[in-house]
C-alpha atoms as a PDB file:
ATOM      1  CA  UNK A   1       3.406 -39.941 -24.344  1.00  0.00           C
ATOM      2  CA  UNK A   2       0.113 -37.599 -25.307  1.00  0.00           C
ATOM      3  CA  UNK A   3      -0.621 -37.967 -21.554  1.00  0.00           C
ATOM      4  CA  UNK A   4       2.949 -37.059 -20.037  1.00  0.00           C
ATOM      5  CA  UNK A   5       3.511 -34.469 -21.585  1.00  0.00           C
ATOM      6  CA  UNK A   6      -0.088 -32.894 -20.926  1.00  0.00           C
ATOM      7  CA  UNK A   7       0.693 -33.447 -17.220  1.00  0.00           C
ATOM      8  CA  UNK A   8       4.125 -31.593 -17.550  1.00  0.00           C
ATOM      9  CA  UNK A   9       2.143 -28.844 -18.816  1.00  0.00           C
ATOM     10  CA  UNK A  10      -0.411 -28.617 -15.886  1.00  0.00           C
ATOM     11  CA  UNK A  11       2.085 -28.885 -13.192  1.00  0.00           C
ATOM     12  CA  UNK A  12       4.313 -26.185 -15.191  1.00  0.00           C
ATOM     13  CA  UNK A  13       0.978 -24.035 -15.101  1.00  0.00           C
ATOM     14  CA  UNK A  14      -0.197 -24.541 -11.598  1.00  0.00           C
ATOM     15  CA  UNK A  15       3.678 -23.887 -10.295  1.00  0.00           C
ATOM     16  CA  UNK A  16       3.491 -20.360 -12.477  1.00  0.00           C
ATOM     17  CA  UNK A  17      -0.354 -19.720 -10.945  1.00  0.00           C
ATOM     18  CA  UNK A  18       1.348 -20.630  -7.291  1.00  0.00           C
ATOM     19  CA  UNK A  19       4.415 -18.345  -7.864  1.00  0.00           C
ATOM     20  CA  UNK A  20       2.298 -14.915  -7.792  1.00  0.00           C
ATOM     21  CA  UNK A  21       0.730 -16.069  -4.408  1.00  0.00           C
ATOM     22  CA  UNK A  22       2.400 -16.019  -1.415  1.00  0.00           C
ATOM     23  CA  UNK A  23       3.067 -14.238   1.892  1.00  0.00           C
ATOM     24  CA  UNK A  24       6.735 -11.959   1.684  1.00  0.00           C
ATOM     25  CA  UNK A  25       6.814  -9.660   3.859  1.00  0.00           C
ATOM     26  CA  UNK A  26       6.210  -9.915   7.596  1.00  0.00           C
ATOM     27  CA  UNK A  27       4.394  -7.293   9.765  1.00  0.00           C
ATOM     28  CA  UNK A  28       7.555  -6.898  12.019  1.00  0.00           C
ATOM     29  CA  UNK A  29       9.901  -6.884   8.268  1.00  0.00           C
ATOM     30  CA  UNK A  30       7.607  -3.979   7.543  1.00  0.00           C
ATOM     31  CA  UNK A  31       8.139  -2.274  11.012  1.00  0.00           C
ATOM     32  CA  UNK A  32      12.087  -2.884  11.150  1.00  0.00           C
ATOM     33  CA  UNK A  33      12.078  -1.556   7.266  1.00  0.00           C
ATOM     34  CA  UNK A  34      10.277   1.327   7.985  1.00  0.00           C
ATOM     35  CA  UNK A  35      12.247   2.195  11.310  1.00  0.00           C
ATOM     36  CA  UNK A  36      15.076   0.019  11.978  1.00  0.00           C
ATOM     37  CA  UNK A  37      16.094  -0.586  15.717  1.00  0.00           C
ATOM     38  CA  UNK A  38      13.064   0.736  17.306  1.00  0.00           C
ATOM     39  CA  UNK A  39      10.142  -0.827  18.807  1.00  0.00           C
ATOM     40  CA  UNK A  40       7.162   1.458  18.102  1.00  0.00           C
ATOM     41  CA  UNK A  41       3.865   0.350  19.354  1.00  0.00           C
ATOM     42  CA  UNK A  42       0.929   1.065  17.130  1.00  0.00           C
ATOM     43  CA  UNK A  43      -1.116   4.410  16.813  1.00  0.00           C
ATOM     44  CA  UNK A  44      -4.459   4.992  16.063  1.00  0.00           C
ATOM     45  CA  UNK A  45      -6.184   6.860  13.581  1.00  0.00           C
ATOM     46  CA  UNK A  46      -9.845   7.466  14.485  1.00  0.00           C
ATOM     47  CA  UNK A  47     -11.692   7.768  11.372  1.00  0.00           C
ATOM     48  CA  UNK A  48     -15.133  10.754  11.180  1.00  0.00           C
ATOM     49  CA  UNK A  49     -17.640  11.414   8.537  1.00  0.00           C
ATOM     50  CA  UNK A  50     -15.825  13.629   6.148  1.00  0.00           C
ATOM     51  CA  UNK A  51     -13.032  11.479   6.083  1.00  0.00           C
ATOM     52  CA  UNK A  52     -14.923   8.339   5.733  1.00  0.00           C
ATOM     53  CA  UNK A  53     -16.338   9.856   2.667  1.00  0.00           C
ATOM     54  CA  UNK A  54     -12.765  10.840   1.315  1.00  0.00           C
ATOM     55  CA  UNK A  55     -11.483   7.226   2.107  1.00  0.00           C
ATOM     56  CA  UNK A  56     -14.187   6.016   0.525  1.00  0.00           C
ATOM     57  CA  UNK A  57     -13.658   8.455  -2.663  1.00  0.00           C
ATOM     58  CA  UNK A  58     -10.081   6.766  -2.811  1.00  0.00           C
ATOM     59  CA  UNK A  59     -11.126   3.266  -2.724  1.00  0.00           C
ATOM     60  CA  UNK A  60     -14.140   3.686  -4.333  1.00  0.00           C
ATOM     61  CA  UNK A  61     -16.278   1.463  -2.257  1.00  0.00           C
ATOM     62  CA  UNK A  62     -17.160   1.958   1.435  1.00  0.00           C
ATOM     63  CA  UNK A  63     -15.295   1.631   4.341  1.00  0.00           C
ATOM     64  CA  UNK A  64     -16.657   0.416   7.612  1.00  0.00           C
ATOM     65  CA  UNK A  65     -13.604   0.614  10.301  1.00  0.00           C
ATOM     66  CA  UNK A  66     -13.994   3.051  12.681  1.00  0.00           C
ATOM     67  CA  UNK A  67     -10.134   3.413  13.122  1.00  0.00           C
ATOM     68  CA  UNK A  68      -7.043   2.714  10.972  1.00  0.00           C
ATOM     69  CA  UNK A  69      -3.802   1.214  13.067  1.00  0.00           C
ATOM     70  CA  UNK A  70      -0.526   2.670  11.965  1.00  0.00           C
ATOM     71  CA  UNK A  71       3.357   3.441  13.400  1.00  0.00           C
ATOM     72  CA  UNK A  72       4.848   6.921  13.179  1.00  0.00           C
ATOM     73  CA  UNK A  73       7.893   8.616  14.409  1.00  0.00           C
ATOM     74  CA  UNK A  74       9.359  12.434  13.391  1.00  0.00           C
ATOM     75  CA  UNK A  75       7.288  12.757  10.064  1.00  0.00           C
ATOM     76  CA  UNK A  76       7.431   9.248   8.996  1.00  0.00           C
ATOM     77  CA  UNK A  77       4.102   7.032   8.919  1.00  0.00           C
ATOM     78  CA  UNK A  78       3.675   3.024   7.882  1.00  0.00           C
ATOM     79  CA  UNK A  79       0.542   1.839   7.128  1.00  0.00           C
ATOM     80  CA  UNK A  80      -1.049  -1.934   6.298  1.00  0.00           C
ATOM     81  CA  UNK A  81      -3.858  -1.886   4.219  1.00  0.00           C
ATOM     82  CA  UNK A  82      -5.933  -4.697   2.103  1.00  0.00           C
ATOM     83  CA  UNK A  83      -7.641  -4.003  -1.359  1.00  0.00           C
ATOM     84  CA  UNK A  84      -9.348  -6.647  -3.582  1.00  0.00           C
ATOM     85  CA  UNK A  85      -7.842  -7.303  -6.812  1.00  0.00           C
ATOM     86  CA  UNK A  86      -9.116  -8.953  -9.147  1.00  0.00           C
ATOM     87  CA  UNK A  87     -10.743 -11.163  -6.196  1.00  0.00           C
ATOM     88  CA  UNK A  88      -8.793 -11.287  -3.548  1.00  0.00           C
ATOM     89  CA  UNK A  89      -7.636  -8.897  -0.898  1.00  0.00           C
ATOM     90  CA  UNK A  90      -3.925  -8.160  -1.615  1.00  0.00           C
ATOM     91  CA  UNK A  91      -1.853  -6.748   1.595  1.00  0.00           C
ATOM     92  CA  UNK A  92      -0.045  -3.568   1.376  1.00  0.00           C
ATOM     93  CA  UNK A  93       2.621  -1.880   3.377  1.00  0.00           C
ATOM     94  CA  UNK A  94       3.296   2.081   2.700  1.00  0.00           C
ATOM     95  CA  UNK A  95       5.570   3.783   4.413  1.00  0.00           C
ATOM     96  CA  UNK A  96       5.267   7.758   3.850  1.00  0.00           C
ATOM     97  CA  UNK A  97       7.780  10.654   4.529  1.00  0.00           C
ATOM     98  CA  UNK A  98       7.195  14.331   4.253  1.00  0.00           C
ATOM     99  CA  UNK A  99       4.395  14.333   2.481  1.00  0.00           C
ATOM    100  CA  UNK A 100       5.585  10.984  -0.167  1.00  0.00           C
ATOM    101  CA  UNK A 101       5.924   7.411  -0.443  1.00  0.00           C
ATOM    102  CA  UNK A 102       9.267   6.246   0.556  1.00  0.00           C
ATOM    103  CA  UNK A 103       8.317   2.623  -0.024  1.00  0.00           C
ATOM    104  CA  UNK A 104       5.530   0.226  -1.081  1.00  0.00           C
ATOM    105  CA  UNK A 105       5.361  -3.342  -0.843  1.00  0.00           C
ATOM    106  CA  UNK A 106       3.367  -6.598  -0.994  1.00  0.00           C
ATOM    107  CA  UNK A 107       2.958  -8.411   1.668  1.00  0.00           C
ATOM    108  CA  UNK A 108       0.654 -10.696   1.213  1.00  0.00           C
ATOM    109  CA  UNK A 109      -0.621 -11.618  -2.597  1.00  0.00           C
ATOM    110  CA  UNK A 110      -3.717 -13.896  -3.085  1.00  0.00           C
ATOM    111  CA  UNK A 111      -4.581 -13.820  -6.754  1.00  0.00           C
ATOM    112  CA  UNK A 112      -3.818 -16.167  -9.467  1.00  0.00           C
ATOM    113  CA  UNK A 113      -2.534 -13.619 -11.723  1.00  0.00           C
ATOM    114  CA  UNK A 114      -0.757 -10.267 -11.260  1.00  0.00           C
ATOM    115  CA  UNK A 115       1.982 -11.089  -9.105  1.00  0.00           C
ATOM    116  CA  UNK A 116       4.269  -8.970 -10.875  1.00  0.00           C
ATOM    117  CA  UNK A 117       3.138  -5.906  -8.893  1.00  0.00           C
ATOM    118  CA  UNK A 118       5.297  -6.925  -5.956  1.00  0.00           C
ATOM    119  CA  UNK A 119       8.586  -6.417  -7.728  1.00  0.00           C
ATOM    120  CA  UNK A 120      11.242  -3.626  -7.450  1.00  0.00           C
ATOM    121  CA  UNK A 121      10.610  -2.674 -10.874  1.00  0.00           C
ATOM    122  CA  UNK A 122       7.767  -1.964 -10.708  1.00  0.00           C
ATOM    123  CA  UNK A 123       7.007  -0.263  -6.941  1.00  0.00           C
ATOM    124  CA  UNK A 124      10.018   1.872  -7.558  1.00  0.00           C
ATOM    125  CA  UNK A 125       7.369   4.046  -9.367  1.00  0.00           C
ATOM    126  CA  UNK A 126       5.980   5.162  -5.913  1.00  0.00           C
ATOM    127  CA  UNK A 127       8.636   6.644  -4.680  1.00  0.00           C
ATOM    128  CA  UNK A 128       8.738  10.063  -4.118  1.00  0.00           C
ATOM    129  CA  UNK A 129       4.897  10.083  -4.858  1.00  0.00           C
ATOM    130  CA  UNK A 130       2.529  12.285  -3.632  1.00  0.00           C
ATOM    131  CA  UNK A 131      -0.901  13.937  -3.309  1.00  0.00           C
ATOM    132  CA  UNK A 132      -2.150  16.498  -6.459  1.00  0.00           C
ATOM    133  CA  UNK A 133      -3.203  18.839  -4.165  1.00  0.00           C
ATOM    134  CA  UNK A 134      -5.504  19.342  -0.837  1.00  0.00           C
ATOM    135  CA  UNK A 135      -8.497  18.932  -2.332  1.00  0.00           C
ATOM    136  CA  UNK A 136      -7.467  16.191  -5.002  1.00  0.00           C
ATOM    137  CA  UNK A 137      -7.019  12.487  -3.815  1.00  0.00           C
ATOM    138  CA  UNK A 138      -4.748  11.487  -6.556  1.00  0.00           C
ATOM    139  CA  UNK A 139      -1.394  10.520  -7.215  1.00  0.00           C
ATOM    140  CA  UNK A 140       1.123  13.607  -8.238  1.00  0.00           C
ATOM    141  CA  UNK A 141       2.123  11.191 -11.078  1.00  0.00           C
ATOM    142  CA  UNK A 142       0.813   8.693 -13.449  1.00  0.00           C
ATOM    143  CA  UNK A 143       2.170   4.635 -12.891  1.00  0.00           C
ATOM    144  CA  UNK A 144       2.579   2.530 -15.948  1.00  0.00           C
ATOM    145  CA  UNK A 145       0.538  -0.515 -15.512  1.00  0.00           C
ATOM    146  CA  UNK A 146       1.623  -4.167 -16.158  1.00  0.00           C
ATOM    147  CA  UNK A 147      -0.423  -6.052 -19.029  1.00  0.00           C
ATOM    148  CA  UNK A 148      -2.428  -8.632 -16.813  1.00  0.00           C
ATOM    149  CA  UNK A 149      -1.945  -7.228 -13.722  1.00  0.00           C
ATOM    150  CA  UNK A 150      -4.718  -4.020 -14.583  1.00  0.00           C
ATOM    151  CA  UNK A 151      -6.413  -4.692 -11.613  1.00  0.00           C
ATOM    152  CA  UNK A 152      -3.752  -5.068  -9.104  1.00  0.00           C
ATOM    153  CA  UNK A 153      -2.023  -2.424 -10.344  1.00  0.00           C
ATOM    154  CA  UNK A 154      -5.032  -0.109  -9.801  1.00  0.00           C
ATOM    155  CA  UNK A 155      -5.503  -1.552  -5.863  1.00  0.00           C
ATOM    156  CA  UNK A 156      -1.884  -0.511  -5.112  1.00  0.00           C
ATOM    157  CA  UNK A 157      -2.443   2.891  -6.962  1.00  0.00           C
ATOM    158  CA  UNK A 158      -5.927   3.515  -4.347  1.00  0.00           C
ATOM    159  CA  UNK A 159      -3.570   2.109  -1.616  1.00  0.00           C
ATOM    160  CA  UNK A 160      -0.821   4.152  -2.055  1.00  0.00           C
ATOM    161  CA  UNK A 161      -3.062   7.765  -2.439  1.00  0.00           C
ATOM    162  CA  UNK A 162      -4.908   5.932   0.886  1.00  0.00           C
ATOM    163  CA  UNK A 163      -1.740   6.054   2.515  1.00  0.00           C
ATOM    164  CA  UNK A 164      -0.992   9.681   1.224  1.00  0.00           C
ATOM    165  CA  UNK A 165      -4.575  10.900   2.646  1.00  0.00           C
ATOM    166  CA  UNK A 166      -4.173   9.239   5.821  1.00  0.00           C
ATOM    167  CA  UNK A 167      -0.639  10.822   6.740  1.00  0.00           C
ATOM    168  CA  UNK A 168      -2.041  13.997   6.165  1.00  0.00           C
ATOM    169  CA  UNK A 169      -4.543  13.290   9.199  1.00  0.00           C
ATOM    170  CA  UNK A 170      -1.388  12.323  11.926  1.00  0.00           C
ATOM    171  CA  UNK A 171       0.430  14.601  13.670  1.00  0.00           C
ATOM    172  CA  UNK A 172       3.712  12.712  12.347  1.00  0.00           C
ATOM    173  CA  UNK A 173       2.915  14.943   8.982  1.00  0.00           C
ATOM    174  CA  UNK A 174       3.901  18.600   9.688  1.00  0.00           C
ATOM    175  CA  UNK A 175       7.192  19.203   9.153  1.00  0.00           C
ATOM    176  CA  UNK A 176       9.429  20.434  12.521  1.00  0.00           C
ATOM    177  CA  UNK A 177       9.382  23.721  11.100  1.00  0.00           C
ATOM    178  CA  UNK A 178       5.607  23.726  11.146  1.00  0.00           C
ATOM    179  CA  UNK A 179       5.718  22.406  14.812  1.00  0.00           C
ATOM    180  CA  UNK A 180       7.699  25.309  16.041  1.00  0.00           C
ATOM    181  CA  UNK A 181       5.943  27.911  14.074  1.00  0.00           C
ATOM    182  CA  UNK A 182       2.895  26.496  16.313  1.00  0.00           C
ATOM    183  CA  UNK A 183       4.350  26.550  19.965  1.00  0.00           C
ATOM    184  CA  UNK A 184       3.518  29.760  21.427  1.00  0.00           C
END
């Protein structure tokens, strides 16, 4: 009896532990959420010195790529990026508009714990987020964190200002008033 019911417990435990992994969003769900009906091929993002030292501000470890891959149309960007949780890298998906995050989502989760990052009720606290200011890489807002998921929570918080910084770099941020003011 002893036995049974200690082996109910550890497959109710290891179903809970398997329940925050998994993959749930698809790179091409990302791209048809982002911009539905088109077929945008990717754009590149080649990275330099002082912004490899403002990515690696954000993130707050280095960065080694040389470029960052992303789609943009008008003044909307969508990014993929990876951060380490607690141990494991945990796949984002950002997609920014005029300056904010329209949406954020999980893609891919890998840790044990923390899962509960990937839900509406939670990631509907990006939205409308942006930068501080030009020179401050930081969220325009504070996030409530999840008890558990500290660490999660603060890789989708670097991700999300990552996002932020990088659509400041494309051409798909200035506004179309900003374009015209430029064309002589």
């Amino acid at each position: 009896m002893l036995r049974s019911v200690c082996v109910v417990i550890l497959v109710s435990l290891s179903l809970a532990v398997s329940a925050q992994r998994g993959a749930f969003v698809s790179v091409d769900e990302l791209r048809e959420q982002a911009f539905p009906g088109e077929t945008l091929g990717w754009q590149t993002l080649w990275i330099n010195k002082s912004q490899r030292a403002a990515i690696e501000s954000i993130l707050d470890h280095s960065f080694k790529s040389l470029r960052v891959r992303y789609w943009g149309k008008d003044q909307r960007t969508t990014w993929i990026f990876e951060e380490i949780g607690k141990e494991l890298p945990i796949t984002f998906g950002v997609i920014v508009e005029d300056q904010s995050i329209v949406d954020i989502v999980i893609m891919e989760y890998r840790e044990s714990r923390g899962g509960e990052v990937r839900y509406p009720f939670f990631t509907a606290q990006f939205k409308g987020l942006g930068l501080k200011g030009d020179e401050e890489l930081s969220l325009n807002h504070s996030v409530d964190g999840i008890t558990g998921a500290t660490l999660s929570v603060r890789a989708m918080k670097k991700i999300a200002t990552l996002a932020l910084f990088c659509h400041q770099l494309t051409p798909f941020s200035q506004s179309e008033h900003a374009k015209q003011a430029q064309i002589p």
